[in-house]
N, C-alpha and C. Protein backbone atom coordinates (compact mmCIF):
# COMPACT_ATOMS: atom_id res chain seq x y z
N UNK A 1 -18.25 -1.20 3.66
CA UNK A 1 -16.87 -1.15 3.23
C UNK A 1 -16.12 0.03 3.85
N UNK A 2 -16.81 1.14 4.50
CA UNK A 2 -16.19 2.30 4.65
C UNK A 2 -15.74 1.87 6.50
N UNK A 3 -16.38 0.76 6.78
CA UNK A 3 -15.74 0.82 8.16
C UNK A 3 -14.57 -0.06 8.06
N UNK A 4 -14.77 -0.75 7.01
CA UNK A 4 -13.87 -1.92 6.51
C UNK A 4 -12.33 -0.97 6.25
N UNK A 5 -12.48 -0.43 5.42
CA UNK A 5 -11.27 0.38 4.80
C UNK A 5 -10.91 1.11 5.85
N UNK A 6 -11.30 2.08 6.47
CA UNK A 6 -10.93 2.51 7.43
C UNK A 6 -9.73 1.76 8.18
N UNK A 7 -10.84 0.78 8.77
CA UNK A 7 -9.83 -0.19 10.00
C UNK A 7 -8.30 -0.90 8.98
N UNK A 8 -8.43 -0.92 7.58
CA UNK A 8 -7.83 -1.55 7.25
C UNK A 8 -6.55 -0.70 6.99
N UNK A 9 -6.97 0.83 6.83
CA UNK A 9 -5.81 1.88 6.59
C UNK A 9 -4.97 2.20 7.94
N UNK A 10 -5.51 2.18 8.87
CA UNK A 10 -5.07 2.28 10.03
C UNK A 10 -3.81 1.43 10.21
N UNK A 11 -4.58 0.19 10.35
CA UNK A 11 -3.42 -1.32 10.48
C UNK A 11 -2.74 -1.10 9.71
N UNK A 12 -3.02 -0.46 8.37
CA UNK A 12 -1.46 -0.86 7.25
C UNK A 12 -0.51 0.43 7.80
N UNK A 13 -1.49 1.76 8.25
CA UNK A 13 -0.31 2.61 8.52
C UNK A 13 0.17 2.23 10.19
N UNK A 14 -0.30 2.00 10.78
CA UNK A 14 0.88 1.19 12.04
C UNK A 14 1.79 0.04 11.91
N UNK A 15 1.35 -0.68 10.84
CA UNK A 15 2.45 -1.44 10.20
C UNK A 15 3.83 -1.07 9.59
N UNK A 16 3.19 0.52 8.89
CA UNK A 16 3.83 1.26 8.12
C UNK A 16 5.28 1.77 9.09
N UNK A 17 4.55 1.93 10.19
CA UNK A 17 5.13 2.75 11.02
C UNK A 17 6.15 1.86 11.94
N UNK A 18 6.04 0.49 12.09
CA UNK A 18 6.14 -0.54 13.00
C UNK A 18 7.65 -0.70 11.92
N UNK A 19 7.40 -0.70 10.69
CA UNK A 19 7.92 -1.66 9.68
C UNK A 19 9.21 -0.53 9.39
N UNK A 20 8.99 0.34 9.31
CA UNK A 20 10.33 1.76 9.62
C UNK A 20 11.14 2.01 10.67
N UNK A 21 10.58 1.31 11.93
CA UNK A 21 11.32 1.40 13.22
C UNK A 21 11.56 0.47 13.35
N UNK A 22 11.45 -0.94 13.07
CA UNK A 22 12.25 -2.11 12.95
C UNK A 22 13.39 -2.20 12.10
N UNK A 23 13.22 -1.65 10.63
CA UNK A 23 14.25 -1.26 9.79
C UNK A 23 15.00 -0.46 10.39
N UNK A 24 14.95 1.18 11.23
CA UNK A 24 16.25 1.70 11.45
C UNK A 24 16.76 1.06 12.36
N UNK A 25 16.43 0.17 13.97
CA UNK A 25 17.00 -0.39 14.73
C UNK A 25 17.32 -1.67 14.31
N UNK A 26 16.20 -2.88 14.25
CA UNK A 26 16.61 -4.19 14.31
C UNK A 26 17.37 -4.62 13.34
N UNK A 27 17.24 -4.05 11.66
CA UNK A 27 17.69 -4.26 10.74
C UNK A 27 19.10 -3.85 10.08
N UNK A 28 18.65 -2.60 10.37
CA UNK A 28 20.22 -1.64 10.32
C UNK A 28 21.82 -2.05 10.46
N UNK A 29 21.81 -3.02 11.41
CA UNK A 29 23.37 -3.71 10.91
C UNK A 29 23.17 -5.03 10.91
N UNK A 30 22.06 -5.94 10.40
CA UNK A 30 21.62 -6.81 9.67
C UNK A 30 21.80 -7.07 8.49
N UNK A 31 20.98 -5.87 7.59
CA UNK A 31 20.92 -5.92 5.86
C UNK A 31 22.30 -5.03 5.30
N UNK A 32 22.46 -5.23 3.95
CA UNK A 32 23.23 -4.88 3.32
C UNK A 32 22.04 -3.13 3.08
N UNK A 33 23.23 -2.16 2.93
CA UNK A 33 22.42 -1.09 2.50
C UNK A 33 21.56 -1.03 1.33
N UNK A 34 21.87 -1.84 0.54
CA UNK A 34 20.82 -1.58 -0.24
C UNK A 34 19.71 -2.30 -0.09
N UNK A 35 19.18 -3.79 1.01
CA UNK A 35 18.26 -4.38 1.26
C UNK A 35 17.84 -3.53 2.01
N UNK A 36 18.67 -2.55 2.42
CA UNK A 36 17.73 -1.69 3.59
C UNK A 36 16.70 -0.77 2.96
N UNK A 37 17.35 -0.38 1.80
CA UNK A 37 16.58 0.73 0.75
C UNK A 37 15.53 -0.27 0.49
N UNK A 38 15.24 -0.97 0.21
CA UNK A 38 14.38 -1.99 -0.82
C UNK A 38 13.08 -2.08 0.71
N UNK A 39 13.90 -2.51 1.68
CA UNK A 39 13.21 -2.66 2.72
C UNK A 39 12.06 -1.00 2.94
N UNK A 40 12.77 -0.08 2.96
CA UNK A 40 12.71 1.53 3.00
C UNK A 40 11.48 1.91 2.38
N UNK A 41 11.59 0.87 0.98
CA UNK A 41 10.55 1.62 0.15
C UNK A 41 9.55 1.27 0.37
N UNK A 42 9.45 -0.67 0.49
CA UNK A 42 8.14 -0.78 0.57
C UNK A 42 7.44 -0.61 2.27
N UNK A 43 8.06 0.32 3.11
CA UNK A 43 7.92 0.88 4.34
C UNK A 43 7.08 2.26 3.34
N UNK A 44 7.96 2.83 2.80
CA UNK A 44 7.41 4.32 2.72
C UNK A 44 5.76 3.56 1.08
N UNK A 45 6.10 3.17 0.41
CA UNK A 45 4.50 3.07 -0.32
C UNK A 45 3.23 2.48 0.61
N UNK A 46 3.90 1.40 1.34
CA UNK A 46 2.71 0.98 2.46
C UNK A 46 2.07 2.37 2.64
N UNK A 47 2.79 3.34 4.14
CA UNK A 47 2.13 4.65 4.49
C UNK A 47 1.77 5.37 3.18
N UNK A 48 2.06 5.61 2.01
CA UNK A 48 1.42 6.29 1.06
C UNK A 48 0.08 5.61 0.62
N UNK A 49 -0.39 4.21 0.38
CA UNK A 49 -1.03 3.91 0.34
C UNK A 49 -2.38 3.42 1.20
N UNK A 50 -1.51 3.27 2.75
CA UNK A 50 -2.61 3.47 3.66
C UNK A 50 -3.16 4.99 3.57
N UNK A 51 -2.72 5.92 3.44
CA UNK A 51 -3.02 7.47 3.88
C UNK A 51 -4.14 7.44 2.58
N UNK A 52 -3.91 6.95 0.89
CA UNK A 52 -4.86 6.90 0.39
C UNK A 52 -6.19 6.25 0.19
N UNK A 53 -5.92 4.95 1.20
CA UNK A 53 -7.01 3.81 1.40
C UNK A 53 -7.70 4.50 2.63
N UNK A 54 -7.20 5.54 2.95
CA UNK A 54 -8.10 6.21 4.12
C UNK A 54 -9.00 7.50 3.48
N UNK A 55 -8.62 7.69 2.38
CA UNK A 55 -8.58 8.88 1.72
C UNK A 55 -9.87 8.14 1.18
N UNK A 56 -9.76 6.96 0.55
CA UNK A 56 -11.16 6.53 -0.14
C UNK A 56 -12.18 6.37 0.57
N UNK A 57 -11.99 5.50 2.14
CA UNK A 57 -12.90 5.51 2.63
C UNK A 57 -13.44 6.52 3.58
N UNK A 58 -13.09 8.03 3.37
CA UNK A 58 -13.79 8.91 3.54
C UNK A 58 -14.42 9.41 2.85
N UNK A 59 -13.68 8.85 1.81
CA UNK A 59 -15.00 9.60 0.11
C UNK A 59 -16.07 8.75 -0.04
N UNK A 60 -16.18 7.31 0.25
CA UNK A 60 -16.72 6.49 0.43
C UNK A 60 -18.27 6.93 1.24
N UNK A 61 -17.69 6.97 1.96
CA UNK A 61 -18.67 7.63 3.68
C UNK A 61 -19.85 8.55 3.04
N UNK A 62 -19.04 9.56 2.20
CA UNK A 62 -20.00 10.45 1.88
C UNK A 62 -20.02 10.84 0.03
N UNK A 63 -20.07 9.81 -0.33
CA UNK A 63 -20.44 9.64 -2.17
C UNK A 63 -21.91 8.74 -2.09
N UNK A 64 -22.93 9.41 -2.73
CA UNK A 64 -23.97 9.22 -3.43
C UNK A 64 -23.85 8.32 -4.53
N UNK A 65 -22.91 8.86 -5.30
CA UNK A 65 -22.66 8.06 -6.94
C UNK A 65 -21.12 7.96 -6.71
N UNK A 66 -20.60 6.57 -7.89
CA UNK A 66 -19.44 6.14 -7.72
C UNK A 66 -18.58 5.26 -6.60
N UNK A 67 -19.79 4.88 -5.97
CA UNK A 67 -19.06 3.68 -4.50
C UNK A 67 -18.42 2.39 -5.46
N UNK A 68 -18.93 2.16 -6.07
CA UNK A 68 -18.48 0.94 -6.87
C UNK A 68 -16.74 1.31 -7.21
N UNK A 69 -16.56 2.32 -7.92
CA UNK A 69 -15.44 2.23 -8.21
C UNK A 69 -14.70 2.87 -7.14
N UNK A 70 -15.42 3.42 -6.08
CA UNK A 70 -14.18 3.72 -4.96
C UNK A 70 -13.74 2.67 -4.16
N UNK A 71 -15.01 1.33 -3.79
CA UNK A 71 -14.22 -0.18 -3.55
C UNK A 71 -13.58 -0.61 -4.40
N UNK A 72 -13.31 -0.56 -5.51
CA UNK A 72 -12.66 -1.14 -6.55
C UNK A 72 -10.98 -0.54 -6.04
N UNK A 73 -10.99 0.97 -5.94
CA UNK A 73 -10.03 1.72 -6.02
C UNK A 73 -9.45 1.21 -4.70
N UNK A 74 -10.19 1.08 -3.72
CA UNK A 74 -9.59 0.82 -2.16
C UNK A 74 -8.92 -0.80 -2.32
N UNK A 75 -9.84 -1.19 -2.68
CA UNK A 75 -9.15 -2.60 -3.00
C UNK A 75 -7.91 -3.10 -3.79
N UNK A 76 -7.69 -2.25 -5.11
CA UNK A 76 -6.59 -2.03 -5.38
C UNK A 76 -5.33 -1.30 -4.49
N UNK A 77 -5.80 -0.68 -3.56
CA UNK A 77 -4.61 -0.22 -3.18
C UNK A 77 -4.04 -1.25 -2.05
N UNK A 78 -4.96 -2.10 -1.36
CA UNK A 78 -4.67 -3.14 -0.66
C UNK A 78 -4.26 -4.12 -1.14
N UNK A 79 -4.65 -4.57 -2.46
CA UNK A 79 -3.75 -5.43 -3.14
C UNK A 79 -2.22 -5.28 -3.47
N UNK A 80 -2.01 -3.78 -3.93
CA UNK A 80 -0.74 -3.21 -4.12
C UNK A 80 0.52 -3.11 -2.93
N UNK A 81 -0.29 -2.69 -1.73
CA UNK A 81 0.43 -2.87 -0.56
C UNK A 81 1.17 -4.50 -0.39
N UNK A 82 -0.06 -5.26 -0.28
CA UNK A 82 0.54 -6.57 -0.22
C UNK A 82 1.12 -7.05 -1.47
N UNK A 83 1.45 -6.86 -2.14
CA UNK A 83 2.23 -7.06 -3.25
C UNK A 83 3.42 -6.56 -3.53
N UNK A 84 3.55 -5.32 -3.73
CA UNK A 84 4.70 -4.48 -4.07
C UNK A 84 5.47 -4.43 -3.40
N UNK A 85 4.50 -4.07 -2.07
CA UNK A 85 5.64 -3.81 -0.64
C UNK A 85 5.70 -5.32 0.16
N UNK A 86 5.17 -6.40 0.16
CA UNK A 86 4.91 -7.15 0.74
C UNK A 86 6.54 -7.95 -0.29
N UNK A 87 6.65 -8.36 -1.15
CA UNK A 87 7.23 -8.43 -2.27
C UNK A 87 8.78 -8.24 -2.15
N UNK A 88 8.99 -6.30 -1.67
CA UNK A 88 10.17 -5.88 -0.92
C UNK A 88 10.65 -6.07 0.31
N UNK A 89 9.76 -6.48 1.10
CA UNK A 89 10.11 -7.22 2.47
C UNK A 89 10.74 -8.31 2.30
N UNK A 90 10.08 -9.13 1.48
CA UNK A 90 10.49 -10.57 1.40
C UNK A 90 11.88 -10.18 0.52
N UNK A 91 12.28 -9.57 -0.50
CA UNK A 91 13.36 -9.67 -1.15
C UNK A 91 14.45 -9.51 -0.20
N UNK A 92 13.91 -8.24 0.68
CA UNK A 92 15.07 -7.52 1.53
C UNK A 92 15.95 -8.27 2.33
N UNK A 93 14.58 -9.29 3.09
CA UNK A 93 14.86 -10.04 3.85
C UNK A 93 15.52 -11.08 3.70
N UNK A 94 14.71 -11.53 2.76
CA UNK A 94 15.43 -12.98 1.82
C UNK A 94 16.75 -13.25 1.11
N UNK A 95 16.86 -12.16 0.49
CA UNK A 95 17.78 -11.96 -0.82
C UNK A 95 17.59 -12.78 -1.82
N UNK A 96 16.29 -13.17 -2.02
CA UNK A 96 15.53 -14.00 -2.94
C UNK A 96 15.52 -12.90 -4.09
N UNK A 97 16.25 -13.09 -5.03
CA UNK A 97 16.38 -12.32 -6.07
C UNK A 97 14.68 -11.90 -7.50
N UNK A 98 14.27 -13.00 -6.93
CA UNK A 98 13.08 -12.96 -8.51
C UNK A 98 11.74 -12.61 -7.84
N UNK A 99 11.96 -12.30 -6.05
CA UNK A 99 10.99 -11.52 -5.47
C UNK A 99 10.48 -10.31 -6.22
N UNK A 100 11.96 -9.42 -6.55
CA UNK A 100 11.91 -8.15 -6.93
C UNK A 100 10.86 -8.13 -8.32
N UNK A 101 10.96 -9.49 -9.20
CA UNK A 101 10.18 -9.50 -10.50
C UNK A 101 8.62 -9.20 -9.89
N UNK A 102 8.14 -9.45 -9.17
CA UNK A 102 6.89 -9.31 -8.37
C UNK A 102 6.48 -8.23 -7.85
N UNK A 103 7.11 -7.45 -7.89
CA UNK A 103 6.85 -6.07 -7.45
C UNK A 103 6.42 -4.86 -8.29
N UNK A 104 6.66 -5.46 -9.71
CA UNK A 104 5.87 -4.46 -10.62
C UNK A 104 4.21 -4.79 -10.46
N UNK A 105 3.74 -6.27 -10.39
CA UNK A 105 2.45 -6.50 -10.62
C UNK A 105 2.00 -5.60 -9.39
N UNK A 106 2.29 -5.54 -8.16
CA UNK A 106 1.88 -4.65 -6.99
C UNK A 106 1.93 -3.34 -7.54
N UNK A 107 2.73 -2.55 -8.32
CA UNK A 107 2.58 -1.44 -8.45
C UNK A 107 1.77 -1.18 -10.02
N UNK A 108 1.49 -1.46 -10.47
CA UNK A 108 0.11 -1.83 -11.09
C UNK A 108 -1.07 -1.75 -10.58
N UNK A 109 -1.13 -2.59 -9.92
CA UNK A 109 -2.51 -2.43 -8.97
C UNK A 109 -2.69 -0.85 -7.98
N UNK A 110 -1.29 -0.57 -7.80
CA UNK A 110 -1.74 1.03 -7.73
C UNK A 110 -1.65 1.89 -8.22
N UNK A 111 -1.65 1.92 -9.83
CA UNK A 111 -1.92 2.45 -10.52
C UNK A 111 -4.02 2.46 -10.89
N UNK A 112 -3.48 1.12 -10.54
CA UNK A 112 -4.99 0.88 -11.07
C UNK A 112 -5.88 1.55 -10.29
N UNK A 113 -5.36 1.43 -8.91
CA UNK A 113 -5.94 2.11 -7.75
C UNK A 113 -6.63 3.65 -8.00
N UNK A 114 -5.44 4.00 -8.36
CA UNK A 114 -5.32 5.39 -8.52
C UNK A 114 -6.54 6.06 -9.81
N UNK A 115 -6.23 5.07 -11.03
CA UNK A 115 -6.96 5.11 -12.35
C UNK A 115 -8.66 5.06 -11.76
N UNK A 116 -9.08 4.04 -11.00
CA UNK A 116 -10.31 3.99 -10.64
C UNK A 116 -10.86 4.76 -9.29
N UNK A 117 -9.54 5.28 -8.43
CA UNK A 117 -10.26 6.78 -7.86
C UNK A 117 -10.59 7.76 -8.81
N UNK A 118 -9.77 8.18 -10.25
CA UNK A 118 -10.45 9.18 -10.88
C UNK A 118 -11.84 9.25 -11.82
N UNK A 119 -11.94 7.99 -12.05
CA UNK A 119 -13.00 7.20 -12.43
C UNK A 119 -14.32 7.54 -11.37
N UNK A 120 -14.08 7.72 -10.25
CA UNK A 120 -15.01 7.82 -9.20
C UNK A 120 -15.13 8.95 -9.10
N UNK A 121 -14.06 9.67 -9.28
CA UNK A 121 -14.32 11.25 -8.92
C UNK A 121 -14.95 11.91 -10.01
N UNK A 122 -14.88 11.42 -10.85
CA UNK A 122 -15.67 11.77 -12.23
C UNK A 122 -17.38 11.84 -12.02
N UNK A 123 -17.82 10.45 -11.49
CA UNK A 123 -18.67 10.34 -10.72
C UNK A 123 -19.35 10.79 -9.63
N UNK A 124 -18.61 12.01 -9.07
CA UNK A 124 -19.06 11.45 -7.06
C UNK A 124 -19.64 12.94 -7.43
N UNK A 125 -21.06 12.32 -6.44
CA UNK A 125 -22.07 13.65 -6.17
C UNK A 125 -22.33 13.78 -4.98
């Protein structure tokens, strides 16, 4: 899983990065400003959550005790990405209004994320 997560934090943060420079050029006199914000955010939680799905699978790499809940934790945060932020793309883009209802369950899951890294760290020897 730790080569898994890795490769997988990477891709979400060049996405991250891909998905911010398409928004200030391609989008920018496209969306209404505030689809741009919506767009914005789930640009900026992606990179917060890749930087922490990288964060696990370095703890990963080198934890004795608690791997269980640090895949748990990594996995939540990949769920959250595609959800929350995946969620705000589509609203931004769309102007599909009941997208936005969908975007709490994504940020949940990184909570949860978050809840079962400390869970691990409680753990890790």
């Amino acid at each position: 899983m730790t080569r898994a997560f890795l490769a997988i934090a990477a891709l979400l943060g060049a996405l991250s990065v891909a998905g911010g420079a398409f928004a200030s050029h391609a989008l920018k006199s496209k969306l209404t400003e505030r689809a741009l914000e919506i767009f914005e955010t789930g640009v900026r939680y992606q990179m917060y959550h890749a930087l922490a799905l990288l964060m696990v699978a370095l703890l990963l790499s080198r934890a004795e005790a608690g791997q269980t809940w640090l895949i748990a934790s990594g996995g939540m945060f990949i769920a959250g990405v595609a959800v929350f932020s995946g969620s705000l793309y589509a609203l931004s883009l769309s102007g599909t209004k009941w997208l936005g209802a969908i975007a709490p369950l994504g940020g949940f899951a990184f909570l949860a994320g978050w809840g079962l890294l400390a869970i691990a760290a409680l753990n890790f020897k």
